[in-house]
C-alpha atoms as a PDB file:
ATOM      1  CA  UNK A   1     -29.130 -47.221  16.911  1.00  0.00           C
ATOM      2  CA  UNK A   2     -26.107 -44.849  18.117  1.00  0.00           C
ATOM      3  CA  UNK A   3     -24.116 -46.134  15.027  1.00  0.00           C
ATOM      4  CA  UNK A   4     -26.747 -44.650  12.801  1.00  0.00           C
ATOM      5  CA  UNK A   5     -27.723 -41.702  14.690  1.00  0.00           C
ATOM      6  CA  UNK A   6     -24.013 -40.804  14.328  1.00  0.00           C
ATOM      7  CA  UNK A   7     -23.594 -41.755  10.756  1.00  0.00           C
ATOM      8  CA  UNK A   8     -26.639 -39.151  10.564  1.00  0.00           C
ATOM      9  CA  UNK A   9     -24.724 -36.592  12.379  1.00  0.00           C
ATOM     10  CA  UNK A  10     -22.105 -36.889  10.015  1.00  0.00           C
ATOM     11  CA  UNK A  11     -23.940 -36.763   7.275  1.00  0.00           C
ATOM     12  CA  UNK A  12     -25.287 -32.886   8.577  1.00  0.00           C
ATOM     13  CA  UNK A  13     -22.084 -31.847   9.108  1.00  0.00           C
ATOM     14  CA  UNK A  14     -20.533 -33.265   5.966  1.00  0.00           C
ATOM     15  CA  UNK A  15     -23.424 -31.378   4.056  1.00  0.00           C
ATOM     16  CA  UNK A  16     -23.592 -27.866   6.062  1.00  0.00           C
ATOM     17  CA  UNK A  17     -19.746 -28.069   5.724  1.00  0.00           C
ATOM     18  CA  UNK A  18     -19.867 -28.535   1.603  1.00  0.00           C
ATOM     19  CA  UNK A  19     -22.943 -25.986   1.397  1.00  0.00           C
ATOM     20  CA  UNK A  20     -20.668 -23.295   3.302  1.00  0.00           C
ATOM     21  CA  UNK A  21     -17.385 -23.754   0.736  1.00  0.00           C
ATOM     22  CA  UNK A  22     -19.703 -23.647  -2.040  1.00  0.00           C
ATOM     23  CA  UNK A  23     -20.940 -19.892  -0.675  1.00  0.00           C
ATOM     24  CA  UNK A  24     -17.582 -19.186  -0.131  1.00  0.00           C
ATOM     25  CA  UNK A  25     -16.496 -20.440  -3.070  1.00  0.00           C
ATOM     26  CA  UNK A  26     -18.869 -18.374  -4.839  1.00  0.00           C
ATOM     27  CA  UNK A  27     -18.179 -15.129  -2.988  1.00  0.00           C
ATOM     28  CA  UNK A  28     -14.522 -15.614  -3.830  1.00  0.00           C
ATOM     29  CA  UNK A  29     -15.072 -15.969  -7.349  1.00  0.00           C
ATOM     30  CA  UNK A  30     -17.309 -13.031  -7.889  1.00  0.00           C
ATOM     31  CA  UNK A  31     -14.606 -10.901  -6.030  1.00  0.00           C
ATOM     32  CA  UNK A  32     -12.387 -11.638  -8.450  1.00  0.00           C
ATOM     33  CA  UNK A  33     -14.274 -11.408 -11.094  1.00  0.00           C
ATOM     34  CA  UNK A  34     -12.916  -8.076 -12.377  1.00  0.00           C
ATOM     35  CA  UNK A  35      -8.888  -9.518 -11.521  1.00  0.00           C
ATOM     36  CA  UNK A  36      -9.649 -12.765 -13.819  1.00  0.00           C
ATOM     37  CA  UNK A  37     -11.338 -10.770 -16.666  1.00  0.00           C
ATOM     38  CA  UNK A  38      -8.719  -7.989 -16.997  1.00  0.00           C
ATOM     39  CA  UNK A  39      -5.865 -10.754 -16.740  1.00  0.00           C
ATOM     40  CA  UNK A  40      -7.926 -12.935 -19.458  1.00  0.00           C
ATOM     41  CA  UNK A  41      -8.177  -9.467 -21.578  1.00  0.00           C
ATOM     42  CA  UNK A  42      -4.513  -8.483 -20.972  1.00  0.00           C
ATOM     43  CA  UNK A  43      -3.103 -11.703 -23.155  1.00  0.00           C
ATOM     44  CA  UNK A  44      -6.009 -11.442 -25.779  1.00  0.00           C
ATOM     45  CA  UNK A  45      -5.518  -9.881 -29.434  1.00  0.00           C
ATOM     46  CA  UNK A  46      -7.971  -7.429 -30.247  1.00  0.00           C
ATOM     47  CA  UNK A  47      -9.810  -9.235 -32.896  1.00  0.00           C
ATOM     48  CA  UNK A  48     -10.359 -11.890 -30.118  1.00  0.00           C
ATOM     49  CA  UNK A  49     -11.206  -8.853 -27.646  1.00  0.00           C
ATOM     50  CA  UNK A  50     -13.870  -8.160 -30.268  1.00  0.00           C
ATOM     51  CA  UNK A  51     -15.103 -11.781 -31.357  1.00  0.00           C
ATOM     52  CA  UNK A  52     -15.472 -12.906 -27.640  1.00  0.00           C
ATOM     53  CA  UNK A  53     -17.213 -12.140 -24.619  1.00  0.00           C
ATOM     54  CA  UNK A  54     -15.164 -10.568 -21.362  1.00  0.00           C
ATOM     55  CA  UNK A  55     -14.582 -13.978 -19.261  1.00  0.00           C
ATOM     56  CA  UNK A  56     -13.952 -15.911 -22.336  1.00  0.00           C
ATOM     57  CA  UNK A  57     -10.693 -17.290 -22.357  1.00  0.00           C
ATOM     58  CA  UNK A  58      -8.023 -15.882 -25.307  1.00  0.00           C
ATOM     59  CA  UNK A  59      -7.968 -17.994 -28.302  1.00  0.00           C
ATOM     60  CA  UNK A  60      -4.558 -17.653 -28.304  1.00  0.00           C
ATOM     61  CA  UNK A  61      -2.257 -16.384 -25.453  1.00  0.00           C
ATOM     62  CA  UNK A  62      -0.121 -13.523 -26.676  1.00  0.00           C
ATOM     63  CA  UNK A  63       2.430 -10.931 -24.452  1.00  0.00           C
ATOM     64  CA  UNK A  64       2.422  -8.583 -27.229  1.00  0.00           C
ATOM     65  CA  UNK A  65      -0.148  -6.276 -24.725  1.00  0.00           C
ATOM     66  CA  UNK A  66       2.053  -6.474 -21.972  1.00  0.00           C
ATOM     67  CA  UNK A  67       5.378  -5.805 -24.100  1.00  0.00           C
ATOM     68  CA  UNK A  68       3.614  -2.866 -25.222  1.00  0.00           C
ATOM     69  CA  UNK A  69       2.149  -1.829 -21.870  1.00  0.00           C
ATOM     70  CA  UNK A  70       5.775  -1.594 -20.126  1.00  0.00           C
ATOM     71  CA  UNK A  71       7.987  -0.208 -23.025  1.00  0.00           C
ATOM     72  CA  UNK A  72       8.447   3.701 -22.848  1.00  0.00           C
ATOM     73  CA  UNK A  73       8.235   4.562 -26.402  1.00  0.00           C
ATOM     74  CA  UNK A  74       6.676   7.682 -27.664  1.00  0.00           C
ATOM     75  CA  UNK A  75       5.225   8.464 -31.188  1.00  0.00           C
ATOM     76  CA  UNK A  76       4.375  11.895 -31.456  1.00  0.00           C
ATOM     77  CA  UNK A  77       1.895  13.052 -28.548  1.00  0.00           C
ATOM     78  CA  UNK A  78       0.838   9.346 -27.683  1.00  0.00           C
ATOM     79  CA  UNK A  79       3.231   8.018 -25.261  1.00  0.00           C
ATOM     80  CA  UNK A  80       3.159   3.920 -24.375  1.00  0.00           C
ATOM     81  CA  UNK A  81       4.779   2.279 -21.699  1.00  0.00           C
ATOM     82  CA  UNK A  82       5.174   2.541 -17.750  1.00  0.00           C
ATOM     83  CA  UNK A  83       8.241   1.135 -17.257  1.00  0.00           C
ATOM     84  CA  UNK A  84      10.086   4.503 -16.593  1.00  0.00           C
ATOM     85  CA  UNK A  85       7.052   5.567 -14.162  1.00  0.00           C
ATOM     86  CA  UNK A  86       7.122   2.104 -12.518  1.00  0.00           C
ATOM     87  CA  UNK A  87      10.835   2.652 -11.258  1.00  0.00           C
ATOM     88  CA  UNK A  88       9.602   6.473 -10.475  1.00  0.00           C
ATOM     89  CA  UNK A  89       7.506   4.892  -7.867  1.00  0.00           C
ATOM     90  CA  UNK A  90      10.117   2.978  -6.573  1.00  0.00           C
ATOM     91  CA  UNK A  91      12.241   5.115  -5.994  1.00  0.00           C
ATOM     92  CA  UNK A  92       9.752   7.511  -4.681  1.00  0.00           C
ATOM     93  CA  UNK A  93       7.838   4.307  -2.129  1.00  0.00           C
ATOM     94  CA  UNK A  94      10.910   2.888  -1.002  1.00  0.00           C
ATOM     95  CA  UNK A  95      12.625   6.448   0.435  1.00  0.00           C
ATOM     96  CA  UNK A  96       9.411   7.763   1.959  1.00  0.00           C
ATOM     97  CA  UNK A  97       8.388   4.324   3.690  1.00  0.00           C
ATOM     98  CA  UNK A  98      11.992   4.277   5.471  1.00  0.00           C
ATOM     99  CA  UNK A  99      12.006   7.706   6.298  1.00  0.00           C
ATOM    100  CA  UNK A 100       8.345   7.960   7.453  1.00  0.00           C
ATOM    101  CA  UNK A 101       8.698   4.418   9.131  1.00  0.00           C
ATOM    102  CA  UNK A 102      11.728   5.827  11.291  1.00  0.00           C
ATOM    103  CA  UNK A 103      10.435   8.778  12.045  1.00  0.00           C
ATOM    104  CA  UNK A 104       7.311   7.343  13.346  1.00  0.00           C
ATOM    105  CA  UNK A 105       9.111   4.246  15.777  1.00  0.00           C
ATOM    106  CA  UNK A 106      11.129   7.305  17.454  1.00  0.00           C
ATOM    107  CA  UNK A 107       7.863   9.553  17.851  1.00  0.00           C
ATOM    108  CA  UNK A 108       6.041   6.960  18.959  1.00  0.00           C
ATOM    109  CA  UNK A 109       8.621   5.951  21.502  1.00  0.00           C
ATOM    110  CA  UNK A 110       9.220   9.327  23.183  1.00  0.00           C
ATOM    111  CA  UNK A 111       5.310   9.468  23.421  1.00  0.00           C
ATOM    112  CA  UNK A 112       5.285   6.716  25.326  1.00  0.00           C
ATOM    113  CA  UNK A 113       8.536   6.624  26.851  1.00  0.00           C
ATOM    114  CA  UNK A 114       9.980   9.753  27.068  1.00  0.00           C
ATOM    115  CA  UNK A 115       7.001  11.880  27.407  1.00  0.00           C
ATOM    116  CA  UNK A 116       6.968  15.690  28.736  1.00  0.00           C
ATOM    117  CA  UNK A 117       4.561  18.149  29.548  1.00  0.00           C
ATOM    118  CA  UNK A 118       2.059  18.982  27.079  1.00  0.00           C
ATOM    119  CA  UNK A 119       3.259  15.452  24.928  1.00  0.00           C
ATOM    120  CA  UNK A 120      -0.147  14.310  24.761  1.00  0.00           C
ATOM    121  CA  UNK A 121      -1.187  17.976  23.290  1.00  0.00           C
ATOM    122  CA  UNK A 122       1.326  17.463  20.768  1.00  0.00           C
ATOM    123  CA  UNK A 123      -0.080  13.693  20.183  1.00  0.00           C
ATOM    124  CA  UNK A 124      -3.603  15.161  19.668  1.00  0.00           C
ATOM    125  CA  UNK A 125      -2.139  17.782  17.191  1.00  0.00           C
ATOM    126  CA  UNK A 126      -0.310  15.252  15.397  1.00  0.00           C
ATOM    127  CA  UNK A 127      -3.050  12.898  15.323  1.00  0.00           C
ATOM    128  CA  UNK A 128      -5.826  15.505  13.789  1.00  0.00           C
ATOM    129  CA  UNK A 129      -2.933  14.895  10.597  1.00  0.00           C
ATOM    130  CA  UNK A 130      -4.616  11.500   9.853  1.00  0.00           C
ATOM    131  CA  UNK A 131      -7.990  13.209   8.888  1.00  0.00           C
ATOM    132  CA  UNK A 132      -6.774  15.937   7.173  1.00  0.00           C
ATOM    133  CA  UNK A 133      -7.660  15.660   3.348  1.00  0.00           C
ATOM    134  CA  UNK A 134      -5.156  15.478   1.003  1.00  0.00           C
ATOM    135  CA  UNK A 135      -6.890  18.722  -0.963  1.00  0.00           C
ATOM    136  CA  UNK A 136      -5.882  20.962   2.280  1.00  0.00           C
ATOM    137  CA  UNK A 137      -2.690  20.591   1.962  1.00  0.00           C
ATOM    138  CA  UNK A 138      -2.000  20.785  -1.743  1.00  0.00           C
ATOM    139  CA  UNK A 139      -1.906  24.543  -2.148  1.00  0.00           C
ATOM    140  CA  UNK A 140       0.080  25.384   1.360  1.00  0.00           C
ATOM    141  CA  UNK A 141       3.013  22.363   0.069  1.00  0.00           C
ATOM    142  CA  UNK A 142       3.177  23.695  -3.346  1.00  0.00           C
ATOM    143  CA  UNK A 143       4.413  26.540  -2.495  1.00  0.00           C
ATOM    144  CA  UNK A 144       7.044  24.881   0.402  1.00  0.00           C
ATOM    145  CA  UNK A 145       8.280  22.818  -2.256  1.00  0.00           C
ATOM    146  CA  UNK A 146       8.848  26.418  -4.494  1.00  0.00           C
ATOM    147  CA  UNK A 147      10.732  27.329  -2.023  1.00  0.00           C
ATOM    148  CA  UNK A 148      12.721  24.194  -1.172  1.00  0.00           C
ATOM    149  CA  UNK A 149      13.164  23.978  -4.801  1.00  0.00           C
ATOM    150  CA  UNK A 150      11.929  20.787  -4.677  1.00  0.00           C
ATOM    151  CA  UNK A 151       8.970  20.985  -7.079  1.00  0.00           C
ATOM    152  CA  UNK A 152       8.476  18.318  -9.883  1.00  0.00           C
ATOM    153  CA  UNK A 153      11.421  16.202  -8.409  1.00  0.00           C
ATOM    154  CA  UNK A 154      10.697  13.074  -7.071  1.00  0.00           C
ATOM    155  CA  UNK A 155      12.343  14.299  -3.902  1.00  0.00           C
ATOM    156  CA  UNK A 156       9.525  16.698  -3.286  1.00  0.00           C
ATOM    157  CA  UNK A 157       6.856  13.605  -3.704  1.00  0.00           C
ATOM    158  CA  UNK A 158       8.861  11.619  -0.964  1.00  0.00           C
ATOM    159  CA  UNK A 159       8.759  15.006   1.281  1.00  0.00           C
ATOM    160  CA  UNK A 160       5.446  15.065   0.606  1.00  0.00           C
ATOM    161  CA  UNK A 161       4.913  11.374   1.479  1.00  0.00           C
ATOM    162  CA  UNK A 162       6.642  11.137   4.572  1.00  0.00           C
ATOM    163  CA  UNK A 163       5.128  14.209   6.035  1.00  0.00           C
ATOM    164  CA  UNK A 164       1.277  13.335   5.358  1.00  0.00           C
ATOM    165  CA  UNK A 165       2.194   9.357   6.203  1.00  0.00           C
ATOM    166  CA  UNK A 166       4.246  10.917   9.427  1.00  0.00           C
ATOM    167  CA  UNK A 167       1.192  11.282  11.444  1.00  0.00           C
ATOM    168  CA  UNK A 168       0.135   7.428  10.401  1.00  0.00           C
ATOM    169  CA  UNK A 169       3.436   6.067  11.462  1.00  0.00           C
ATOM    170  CA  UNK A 170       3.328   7.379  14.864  1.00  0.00           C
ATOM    171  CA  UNK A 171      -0.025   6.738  16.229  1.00  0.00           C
ATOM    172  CA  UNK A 172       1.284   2.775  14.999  1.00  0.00           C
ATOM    173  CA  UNK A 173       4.118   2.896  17.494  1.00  0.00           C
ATOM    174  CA  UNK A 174       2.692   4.881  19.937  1.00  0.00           C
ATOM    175  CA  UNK A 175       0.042   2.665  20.065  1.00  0.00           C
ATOM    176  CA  UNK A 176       2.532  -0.399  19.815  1.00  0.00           C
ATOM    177  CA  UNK A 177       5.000   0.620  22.359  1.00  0.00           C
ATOM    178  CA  UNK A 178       2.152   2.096  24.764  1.00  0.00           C
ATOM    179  CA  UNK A 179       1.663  -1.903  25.875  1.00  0.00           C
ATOM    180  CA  UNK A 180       5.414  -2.405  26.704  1.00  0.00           C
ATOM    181  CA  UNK A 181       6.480  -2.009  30.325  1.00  0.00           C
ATOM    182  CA  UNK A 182       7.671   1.504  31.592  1.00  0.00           C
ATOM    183  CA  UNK A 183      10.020  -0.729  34.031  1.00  0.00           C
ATOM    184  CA  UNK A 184      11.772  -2.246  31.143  1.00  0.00           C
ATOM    185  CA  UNK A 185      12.794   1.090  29.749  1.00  0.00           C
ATOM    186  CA  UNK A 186      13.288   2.388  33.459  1.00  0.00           C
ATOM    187  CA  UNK A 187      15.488  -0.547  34.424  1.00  0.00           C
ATOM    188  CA  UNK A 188      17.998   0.277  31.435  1.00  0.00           C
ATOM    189  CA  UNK A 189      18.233   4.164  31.808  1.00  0.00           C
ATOM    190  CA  UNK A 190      19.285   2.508  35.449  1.00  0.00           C
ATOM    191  CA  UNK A 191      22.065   0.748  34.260  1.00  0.00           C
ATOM    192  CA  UNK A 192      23.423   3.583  32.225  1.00  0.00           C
ATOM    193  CA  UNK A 193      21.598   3.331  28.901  1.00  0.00           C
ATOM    194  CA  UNK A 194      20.968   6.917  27.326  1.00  0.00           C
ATOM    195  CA  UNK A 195      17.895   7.512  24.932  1.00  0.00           C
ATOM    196  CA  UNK A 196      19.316   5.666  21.585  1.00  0.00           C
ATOM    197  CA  UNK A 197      20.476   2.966  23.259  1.00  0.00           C
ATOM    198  CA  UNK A 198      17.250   1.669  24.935  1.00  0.00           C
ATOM    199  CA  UNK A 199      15.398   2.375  21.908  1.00  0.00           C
ATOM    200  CA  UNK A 200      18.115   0.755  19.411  1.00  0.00           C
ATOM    201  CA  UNK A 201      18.856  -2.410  21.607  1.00  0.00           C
ATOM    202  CA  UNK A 202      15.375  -2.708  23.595  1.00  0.00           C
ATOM    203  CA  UNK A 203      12.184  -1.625  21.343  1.00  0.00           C
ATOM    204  CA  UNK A 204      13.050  -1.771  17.757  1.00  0.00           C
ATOM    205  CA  UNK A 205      13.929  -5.630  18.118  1.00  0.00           C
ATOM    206  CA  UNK A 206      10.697  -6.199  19.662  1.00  0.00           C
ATOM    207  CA  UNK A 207       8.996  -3.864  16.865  1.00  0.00           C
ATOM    208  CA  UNK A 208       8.902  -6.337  14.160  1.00  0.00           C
ATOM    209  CA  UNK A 209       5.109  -6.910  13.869  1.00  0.00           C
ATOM    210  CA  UNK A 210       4.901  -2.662  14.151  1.00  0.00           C
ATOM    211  CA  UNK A 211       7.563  -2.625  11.542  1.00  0.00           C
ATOM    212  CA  UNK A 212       5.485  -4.713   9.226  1.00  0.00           C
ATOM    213  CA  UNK A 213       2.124  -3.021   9.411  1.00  0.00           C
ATOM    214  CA  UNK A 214       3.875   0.332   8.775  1.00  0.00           C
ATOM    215  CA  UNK A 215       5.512  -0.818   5.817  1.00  0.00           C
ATOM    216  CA  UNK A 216       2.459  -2.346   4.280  1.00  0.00           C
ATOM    217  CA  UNK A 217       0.348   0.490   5.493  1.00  0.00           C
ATOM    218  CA  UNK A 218       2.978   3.641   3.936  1.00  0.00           C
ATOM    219  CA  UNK A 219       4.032   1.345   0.444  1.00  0.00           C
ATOM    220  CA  UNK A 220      -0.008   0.802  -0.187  1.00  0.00           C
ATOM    221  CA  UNK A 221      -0.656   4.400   0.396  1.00  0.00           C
ATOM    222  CA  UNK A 222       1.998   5.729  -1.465  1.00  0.00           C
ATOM    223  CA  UNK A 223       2.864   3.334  -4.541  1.00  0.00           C
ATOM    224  CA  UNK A 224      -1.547   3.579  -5.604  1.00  0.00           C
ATOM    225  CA  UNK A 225      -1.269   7.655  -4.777  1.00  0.00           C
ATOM    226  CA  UNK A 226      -2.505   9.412  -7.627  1.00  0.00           C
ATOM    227  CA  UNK A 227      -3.158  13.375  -6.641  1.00  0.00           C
ATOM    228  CA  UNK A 228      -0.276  14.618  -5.332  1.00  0.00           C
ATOM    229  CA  UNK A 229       1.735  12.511  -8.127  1.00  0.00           C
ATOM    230  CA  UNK A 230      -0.415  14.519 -10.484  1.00  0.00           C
ATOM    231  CA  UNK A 231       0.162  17.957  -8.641  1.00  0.00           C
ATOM    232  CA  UNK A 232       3.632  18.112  -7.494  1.00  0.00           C
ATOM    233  CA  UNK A 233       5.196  15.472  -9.966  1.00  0.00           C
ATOM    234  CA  UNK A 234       5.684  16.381 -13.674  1.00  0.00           C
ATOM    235  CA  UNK A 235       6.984  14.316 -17.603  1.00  0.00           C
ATOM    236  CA  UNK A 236       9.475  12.232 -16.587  1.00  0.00           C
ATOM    237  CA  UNK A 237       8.807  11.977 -12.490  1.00  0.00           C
ATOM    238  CA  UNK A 238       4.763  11.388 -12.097  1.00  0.00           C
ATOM    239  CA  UNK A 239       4.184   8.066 -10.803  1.00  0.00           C
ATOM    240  CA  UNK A 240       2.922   4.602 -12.244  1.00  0.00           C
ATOM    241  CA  UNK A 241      -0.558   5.601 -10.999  1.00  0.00           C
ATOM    242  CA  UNK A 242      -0.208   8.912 -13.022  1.00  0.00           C
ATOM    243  CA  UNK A 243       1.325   7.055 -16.171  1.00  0.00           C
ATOM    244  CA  UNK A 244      -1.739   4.291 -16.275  1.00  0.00           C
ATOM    245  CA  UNK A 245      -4.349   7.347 -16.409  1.00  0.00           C
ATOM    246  CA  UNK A 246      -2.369   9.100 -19.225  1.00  0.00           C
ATOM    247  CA  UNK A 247      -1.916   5.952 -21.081  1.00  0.00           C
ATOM    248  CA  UNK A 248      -5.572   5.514 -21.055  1.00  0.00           C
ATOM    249  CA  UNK A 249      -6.618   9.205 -21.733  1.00  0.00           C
ATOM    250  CA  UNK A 250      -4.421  10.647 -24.389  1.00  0.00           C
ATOM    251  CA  UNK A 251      -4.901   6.689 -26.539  1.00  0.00           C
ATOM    252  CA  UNK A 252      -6.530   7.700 -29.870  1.00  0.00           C
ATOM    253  CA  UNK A 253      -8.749   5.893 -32.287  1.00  0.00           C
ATOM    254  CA  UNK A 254      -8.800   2.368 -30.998  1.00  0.00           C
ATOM    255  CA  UNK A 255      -9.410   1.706 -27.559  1.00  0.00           C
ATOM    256  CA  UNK A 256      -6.128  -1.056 -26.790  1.00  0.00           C
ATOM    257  CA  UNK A 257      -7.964  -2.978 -23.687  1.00  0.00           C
ATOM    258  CA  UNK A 258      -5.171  -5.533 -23.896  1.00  0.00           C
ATOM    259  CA  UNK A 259      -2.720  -2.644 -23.214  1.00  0.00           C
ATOM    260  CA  UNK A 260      -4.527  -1.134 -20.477  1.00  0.00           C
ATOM    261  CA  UNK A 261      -5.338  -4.100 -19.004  1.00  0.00           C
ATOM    262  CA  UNK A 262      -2.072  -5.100 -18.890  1.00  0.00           C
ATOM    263  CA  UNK A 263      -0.570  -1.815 -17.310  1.00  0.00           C
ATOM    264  CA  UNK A 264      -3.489  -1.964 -14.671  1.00  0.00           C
ATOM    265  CA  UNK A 265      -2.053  -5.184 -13.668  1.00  0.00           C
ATOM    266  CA  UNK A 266       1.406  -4.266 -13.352  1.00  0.00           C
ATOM    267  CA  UNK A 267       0.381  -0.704 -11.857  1.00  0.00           C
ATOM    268  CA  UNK A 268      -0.956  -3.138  -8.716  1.00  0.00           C
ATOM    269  CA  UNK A 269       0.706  -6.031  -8.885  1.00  0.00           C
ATOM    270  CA  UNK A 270       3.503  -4.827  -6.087  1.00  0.00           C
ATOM    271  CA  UNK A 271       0.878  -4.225  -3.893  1.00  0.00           C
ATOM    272  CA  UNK A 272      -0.981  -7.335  -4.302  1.00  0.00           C
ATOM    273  CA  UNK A 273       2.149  -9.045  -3.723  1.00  0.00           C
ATOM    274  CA  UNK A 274       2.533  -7.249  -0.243  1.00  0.00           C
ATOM    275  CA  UNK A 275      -0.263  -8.256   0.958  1.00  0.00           C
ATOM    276  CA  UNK A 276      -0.304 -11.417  -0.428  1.00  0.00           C
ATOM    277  CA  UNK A 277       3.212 -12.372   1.313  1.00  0.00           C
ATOM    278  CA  UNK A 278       2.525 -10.444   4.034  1.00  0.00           C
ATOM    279  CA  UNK A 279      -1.063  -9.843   4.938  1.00  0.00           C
ATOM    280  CA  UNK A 280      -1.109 -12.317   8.184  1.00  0.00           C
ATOM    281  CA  UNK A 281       1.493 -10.127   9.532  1.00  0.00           C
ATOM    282  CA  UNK A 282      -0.169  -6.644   8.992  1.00  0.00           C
ATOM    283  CA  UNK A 283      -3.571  -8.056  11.014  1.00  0.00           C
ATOM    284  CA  UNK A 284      -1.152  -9.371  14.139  1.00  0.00           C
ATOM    285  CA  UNK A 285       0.630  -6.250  13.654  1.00  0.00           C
ATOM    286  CA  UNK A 286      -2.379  -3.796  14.602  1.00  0.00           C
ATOM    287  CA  UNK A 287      -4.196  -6.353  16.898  1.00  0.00           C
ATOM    288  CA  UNK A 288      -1.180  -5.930  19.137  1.00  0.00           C
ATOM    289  CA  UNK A 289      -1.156  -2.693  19.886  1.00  0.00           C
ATOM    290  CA  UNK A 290      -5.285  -2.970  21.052  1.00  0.00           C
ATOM    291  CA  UNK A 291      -5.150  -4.142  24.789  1.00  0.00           C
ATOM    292  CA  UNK A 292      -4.442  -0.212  25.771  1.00  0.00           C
ATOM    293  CA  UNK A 293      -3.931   3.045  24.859  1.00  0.00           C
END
């Protein structure tokens, strides 16, 4: 009698169990829908674009859509090709997320740290930059960029970046470095440690998880940035994101969904990756700056 009333048991839990991966299962798929139908479209011809339906798979598996979606050739006024805007964003992500990144970890420790009177005035100031629309700002930086003469350089779009991403940064390590123990920092201005010191040999190597969230947080929000690319970059130093929409806009006569689809996927694909190698990091990362602060 126990024998089959646990056999029974089992047999619930065996089903509720397969009934929940199923939904699951399900929901996954449907997410990625729109992924698996623009990677099936990227290696299609466009005769088999045309002949089939979107989640088909290609007939035949061709690269000739992503050869043509990378290489920077131009014919006339139709340019093709991203590759020269992909390494723009490169060098424009990699720059601001250092600079920003640093800039934040030493805000955020004399915040917390460090702090002096009216500090947590300045906090609040600096913290109203996080909901400050990126439209407010686009006329007033213009014209600093004019007269840094940094405008249409992609020096100007990593100013750009790692002042509007500044504010972002340091509520991260303020919020971080608000949970680690005044008496540790205390203890080692004690012992003769001066202000770079503590922070180079005490918080930054307990700032990895920080670190991490910061970086994934800045290179999202910078590498899929499209309007101040657009405003303050120009030709030969817009962005990726910038690149994809002309490469889109200015094709004439046939639509090439292979191409586009293609450069979508290798617009994103860095990102993606991020996450994907690093996404279990980026939730610890802000869960453990939540106990205070």
């Amino acid at each position: 009698m126990v024998n089959t009333h646990m056999a029974q048991r089992d047999w619930r839990y065996y089903l509720n169990r397969g009934i929940i991966h199923f939904i699951l299962l399900f929901a996954v798929l449907f997410y990625l829908l729109p992924l698996i139908v623009m990677v099936f479209t990227s290696f299609k011809t466009m005769d088999d674009i045309r002949a089939g339906n979107l989640i088909s798979l290609p007939t035949e598996w061709v690269v000739d859509a992503w050869v043509k979606a990378w290489s920077s050739a131009c014919t006339g006024v139709k340019c093709e090709g991203v590759e020269g805007y992909f390494w723009n964003s490169v060098a424009i992500v990699v720059p601001a997320v250092l600079i920003s990144t640093a800039i934040g970890a030493l805000n955020g420790y004399v915040l917390t740290k460090w702090r002096f009177r009216g500090s947590e005035i300045f906090f609040g100031f600096l913290l109203f930059g996080c909901f400050i629309p990126f439209q407010v700002v686009l006329l007033p930086m213009a014209q600093t960029l004019g007269w840094l003469g940094l405008a249409n350089t992609t020096a100007g779009l990593v100013m750009v970046h790692v002042v509007y991403g500044m504010a972002f940064t340091t509520l991260f390590f303020r919020n971080f470095y608000v949970n680690i123990p005044d008496e540790l920092v205390k203890a080692a201005h004690l012992d003769g440690a001066g202000f770079f010191t503590i922070f180079w040999r005490i918080l930054l190597p307990i700032s990895g998880p920080i670190i991490v969230v910061t970086i994934i947080w800045q290179t999202t929000q910078i590498w899929n940035d499209f309007l101040f690319g657009v405003v303050y970059g120009s030709g030969e130093t817009q962005p990726i994101t910038v690149a994809l929409n002309n490469l889109v806009n200015t094709s004439t006569g046939v639509k090439e969904y292979n191409v586009h689809m293609a450069a979508a996927i290798i617009a994103g694909l860095p990102t993606l990756l991020v996450y994907v190698l690093a996404g279990k990091y980026f939730v610890r990362g802000l869960t453990a700056g939540s106990v205070k602060g």
